[in-house]
N, C-alpha and C. Protein backbone atom coordinates (compact mmCIF):
# COMPACT_ATOMS: atom_id res chain seq x y z
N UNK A 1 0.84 -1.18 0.00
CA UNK A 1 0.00 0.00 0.00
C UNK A 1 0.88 1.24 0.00
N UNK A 2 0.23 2.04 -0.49
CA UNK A 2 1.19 3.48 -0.86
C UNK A 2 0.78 4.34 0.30
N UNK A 3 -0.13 4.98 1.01
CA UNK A 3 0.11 5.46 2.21
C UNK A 3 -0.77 5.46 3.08
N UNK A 4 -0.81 4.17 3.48
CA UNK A 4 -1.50 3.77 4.70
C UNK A 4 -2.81 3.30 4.51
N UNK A 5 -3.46 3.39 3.26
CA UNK A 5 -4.81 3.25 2.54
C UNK A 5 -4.79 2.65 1.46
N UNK A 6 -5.60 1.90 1.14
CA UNK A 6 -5.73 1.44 -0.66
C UNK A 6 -5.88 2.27 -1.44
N UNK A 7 -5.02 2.41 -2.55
CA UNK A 7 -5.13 3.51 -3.80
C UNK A 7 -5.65 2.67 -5.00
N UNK A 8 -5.72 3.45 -5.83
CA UNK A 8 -5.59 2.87 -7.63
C UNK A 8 -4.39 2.14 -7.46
N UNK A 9 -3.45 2.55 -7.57
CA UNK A 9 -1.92 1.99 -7.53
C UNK A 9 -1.98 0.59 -6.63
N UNK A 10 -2.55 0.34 -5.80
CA UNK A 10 -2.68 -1.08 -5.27
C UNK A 10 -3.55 -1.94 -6.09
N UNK A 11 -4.08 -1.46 -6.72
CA UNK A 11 -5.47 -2.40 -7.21
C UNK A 11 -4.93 -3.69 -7.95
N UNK A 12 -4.01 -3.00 -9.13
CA UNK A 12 -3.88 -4.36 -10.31
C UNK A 12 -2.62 -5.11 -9.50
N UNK A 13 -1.82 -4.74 -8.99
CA UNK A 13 -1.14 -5.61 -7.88
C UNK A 13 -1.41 -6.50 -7.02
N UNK A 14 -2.88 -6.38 -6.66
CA UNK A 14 -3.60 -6.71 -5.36
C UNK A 14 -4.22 -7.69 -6.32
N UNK A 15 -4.93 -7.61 -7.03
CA UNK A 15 -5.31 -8.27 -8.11
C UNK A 15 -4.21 -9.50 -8.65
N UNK A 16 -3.28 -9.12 -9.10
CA UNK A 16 -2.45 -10.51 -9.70
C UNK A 16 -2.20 -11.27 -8.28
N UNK A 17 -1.94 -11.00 -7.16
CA UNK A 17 -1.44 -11.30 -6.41
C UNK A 17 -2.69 -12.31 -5.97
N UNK A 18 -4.00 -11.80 -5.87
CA UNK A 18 -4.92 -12.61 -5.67
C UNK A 18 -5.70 -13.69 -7.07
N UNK A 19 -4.69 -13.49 -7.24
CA UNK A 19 -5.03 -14.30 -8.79
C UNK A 19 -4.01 -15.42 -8.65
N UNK A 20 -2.59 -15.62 -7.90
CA UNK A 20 -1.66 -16.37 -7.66
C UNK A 20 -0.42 -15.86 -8.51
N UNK A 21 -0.63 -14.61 -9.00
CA UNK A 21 0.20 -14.29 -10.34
C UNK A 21 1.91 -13.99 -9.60
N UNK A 22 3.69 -14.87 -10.04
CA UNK A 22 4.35 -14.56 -9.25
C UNK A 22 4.82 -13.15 -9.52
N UNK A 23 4.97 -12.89 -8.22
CA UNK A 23 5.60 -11.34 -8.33
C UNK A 23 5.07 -10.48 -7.55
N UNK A 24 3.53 -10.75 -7.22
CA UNK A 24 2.87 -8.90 -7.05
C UNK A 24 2.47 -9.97 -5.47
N UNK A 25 2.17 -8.92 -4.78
CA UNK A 25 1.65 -9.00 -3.25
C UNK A 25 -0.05 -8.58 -3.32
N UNK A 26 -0.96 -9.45 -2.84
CA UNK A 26 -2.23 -8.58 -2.60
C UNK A 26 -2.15 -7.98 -0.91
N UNK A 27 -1.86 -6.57 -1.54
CA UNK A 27 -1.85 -6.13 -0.45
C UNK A 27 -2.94 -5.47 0.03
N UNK A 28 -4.06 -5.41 -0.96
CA UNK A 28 -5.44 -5.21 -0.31
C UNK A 28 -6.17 -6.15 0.41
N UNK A 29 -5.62 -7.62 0.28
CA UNK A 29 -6.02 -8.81 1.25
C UNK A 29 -7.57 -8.96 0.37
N UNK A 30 -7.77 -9.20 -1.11
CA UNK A 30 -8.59 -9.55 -2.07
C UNK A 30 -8.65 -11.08 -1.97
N UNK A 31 -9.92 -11.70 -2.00
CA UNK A 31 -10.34 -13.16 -1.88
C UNK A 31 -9.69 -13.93 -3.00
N UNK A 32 -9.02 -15.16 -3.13
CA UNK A 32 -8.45 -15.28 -4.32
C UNK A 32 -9.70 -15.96 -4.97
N UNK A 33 -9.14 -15.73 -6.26
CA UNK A 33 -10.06 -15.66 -7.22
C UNK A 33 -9.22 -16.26 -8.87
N UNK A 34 -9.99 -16.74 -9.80
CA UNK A 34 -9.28 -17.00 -10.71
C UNK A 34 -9.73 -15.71 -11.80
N UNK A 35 -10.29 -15.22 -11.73
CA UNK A 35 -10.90 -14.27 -12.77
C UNK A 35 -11.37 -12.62 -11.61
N UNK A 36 -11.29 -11.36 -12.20
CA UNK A 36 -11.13 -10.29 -11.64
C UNK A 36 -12.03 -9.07 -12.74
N UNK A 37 -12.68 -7.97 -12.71
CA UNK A 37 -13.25 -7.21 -13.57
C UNK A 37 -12.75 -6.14 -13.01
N UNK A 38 -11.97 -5.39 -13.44
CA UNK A 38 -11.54 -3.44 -13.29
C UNK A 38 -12.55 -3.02 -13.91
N UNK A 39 -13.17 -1.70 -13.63
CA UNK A 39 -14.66 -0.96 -13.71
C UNK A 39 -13.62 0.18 -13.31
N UNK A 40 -13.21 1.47 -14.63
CA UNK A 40 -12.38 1.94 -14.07
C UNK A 40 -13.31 3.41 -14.57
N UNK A 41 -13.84 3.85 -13.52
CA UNK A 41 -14.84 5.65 -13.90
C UNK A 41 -13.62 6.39 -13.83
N UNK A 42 -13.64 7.68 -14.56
CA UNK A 42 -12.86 8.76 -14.80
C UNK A 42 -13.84 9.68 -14.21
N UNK A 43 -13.18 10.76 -13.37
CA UNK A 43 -14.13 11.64 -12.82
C UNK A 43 -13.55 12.82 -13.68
N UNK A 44 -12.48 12.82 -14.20
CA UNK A 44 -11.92 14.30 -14.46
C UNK A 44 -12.24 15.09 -15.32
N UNK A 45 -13.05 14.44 -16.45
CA UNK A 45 -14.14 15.27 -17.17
C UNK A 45 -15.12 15.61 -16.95
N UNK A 46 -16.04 15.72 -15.64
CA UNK A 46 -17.24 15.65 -15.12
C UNK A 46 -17.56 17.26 -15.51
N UNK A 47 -16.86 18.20 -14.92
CA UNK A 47 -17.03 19.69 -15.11
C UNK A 47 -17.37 20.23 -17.06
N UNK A 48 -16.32 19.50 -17.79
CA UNK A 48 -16.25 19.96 -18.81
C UNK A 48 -17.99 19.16 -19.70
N UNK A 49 -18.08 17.83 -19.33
CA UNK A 49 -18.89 16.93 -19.92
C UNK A 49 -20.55 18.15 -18.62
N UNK A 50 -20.35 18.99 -17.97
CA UNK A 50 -21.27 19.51 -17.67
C UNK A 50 -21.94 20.91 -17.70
N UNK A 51 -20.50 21.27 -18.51
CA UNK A 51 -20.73 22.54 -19.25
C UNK A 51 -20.69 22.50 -20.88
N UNK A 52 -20.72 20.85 -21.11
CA UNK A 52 -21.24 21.05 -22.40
C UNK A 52 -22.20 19.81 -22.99
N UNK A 53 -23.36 19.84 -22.18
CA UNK A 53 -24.33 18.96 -21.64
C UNK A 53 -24.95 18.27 -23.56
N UNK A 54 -24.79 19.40 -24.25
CA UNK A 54 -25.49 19.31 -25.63
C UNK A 54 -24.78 18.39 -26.49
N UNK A 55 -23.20 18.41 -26.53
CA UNK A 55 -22.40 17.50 -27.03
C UNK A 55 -22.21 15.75 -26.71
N UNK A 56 -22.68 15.95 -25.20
CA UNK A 56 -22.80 14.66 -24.43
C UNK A 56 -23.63 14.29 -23.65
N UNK A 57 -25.20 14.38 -24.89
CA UNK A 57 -26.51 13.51 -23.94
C UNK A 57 -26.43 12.63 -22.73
N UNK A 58 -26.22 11.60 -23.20
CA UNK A 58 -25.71 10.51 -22.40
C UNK A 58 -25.01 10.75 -21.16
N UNK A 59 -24.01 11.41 -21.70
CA UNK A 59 -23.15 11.36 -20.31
C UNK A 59 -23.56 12.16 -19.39
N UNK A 60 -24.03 13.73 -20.12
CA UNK A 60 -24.58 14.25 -19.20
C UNK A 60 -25.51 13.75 -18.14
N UNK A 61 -26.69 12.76 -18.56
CA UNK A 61 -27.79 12.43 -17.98
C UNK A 61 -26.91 11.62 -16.91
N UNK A 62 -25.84 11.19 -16.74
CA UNK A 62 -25.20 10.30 -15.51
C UNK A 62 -24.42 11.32 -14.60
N UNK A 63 -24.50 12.17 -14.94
CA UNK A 63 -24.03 13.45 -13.58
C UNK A 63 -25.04 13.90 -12.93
């Protein structure tokens, strides 16, 4: 873990590691598993995708 908490940066580590993969540590303490799904949201367009609501129906309607 990077500082004291689970980050992004732990995830795909934590992941191989709970997958048996050699090398990485699960250091999030993830159930092992043979198979894993990343679901990865971006927040950092939220402002721009909401000041330009007309270009991005869709997305808009999920803010």
């Amino acid at each position: 873990m990077t500082s004291g908490s689970p980050s992004i940066h732990d995830l795909i580590g934590s992941i191989a590691g709970a997958m048996g993969v050699r090398g990485f540590e699960n250091t999030m303490a993830l159930p092992t598993s043979r198979r894993y799904v990343v679901l990865l949201v971006d927040g950092m367009g939220l402002q721009l995708v909401q000041n330009h609501r007309e270009r991005a129906p869709f997305l808009s309607k999920l803010t």
